[in-house]
N, C-alpha and C. Protein backbone atom coordinates (compact mmCIF):
# COMPACT_ATOMS: atom_id res chain seq x y z
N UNK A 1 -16.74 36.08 25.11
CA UNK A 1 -15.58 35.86 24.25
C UNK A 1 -15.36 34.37 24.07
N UNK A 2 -15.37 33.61 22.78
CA UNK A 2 -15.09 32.70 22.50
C UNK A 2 -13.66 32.34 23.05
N UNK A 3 -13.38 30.99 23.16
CA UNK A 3 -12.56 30.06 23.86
C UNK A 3 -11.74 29.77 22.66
N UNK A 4 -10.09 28.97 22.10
CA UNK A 4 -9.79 28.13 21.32
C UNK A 4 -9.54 27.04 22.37
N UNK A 5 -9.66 26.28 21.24
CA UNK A 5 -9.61 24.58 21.71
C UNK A 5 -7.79 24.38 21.61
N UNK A 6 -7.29 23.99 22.86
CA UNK A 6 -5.62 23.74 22.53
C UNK A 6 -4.98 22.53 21.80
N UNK A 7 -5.40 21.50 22.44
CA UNK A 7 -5.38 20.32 22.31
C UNK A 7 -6.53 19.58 21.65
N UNK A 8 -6.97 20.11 20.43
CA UNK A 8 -7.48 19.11 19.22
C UNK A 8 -7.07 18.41 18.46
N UNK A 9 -7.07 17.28 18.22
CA UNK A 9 -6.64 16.75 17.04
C UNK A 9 -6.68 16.98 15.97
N UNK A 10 -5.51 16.79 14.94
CA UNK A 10 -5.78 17.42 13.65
C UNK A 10 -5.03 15.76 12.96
N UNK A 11 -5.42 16.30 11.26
CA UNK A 11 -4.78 15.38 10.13
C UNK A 11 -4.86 16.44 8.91
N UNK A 12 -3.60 15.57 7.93
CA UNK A 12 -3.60 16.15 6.58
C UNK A 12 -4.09 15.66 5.71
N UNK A 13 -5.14 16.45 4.90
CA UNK A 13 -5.59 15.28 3.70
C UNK A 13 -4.44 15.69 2.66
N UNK A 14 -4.41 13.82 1.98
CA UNK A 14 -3.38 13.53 1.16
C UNK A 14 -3.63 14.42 -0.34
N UNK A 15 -4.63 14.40 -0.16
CA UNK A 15 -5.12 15.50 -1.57
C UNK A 15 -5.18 16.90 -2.06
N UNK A 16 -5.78 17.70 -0.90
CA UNK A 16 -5.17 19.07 -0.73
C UNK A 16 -4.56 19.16 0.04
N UNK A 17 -4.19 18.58 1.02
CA UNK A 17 -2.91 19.13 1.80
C UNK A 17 -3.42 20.12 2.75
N UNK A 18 -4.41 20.32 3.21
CA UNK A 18 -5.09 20.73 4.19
C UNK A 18 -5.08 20.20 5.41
N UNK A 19 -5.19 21.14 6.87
CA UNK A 19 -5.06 20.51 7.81
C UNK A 19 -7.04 20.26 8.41
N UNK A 20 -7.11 19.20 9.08
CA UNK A 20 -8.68 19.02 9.52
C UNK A 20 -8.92 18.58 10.74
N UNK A 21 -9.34 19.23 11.59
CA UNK A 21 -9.61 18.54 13.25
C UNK A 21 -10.57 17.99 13.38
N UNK A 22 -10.42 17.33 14.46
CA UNK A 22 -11.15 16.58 15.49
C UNK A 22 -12.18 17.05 15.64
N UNK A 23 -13.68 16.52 15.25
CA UNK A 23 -14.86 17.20 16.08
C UNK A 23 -16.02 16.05 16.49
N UNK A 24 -16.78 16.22 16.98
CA UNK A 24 -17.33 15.55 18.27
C UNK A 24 -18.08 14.30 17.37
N UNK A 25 -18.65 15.15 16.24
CA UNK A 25 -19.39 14.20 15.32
C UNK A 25 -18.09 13.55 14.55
N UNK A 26 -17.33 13.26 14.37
CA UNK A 26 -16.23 12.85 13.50
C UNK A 26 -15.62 11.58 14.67
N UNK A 27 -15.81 12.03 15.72
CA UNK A 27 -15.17 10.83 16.72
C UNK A 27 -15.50 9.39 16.62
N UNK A 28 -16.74 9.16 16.14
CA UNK A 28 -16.54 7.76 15.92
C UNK A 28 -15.37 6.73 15.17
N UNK A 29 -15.49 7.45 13.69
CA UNK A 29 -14.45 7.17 12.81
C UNK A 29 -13.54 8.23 12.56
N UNK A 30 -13.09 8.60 13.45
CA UNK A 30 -11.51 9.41 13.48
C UNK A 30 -10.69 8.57 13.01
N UNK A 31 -10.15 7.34 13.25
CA UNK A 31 -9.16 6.88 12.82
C UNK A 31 -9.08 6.67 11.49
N UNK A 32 -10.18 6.03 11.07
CA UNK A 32 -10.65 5.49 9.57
C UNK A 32 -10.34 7.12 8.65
N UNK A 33 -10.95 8.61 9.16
CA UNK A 33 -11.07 9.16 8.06
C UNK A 33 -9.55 9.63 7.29
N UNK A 34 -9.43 10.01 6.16
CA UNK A 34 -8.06 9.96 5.55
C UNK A 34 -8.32 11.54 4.63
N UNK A 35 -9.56 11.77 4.37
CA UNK A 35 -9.96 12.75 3.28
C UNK A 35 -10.31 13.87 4.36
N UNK A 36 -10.28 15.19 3.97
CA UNK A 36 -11.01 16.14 4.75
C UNK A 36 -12.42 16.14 4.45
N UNK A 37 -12.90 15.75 3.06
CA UNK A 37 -14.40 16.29 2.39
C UNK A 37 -14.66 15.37 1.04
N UNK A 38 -15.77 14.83 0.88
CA UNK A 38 -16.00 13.85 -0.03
C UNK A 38 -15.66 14.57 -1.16
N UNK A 39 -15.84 15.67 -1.28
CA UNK A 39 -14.66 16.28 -2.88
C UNK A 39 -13.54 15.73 -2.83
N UNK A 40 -12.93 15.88 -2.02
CA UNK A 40 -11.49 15.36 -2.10
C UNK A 40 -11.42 13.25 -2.15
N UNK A 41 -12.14 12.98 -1.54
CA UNK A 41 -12.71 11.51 -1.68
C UNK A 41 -13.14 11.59 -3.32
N UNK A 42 -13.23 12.19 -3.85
CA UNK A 42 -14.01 12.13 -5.49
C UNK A 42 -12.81 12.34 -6.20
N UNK A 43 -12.07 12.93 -6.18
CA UNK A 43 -10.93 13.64 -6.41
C UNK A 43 -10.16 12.30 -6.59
N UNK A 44 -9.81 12.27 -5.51
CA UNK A 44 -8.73 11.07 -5.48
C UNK A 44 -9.01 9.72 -6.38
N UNK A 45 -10.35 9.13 -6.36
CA UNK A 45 -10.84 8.28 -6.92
C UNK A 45 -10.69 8.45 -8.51
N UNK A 46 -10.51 9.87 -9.08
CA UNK A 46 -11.35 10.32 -10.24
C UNK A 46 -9.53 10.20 -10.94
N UNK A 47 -9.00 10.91 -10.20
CA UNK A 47 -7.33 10.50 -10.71
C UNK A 47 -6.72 9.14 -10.84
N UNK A 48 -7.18 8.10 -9.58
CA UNK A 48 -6.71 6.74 -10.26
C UNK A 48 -7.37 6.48 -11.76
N UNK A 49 -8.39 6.62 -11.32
CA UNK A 49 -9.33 6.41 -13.03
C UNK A 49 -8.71 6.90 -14.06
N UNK A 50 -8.18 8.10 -14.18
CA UNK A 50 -7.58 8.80 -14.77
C UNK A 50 -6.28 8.42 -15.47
N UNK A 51 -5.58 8.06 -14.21
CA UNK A 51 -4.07 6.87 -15.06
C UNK A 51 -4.28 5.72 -15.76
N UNK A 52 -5.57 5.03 -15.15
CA UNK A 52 -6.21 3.66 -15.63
C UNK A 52 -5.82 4.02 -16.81
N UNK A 53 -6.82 4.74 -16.99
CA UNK A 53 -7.27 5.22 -18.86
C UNK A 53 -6.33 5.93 -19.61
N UNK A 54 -5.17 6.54 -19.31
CA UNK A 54 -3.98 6.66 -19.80
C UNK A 54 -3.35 5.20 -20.43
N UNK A 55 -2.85 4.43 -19.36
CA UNK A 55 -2.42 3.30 -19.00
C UNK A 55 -2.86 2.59 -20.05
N UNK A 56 -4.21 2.79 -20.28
CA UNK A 56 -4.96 1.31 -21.18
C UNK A 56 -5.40 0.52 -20.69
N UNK A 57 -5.73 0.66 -19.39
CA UNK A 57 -6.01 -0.43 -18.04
C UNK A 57 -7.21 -0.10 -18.04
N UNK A 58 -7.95 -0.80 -17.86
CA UNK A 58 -9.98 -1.15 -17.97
C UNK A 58 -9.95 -1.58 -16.37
């Protein structure tokens, strides 16, 4: 029978609003990450662009 983990760390990405834990490969740059998944890293990028070009801003 599988175990849960109690005490993992988690974060919210600002984009979906999803929660994302802590995992062993992620520990280096835990602090740094902000996105759950480079979709959402694309995402976010693709919407500033998006007002730019509303805006009239190059």
């Amino acid at each position: 029978m599988a175990h849960k983990k109690k005490n993992v760390r988690k974060k919210l990405c600002p984009v979906c609003e999803r929660e994302f834990s802590w995992t062993k490969k992620l520990d280096k740059n835990w602090e740094s990450m902000v996105y759950c998944s480079d979709q959402c890293r694309r995402v976010k990028s693709m919407k500033g662009w998006i007002i730019k070009k509303k805006l009239g801003r190059q």
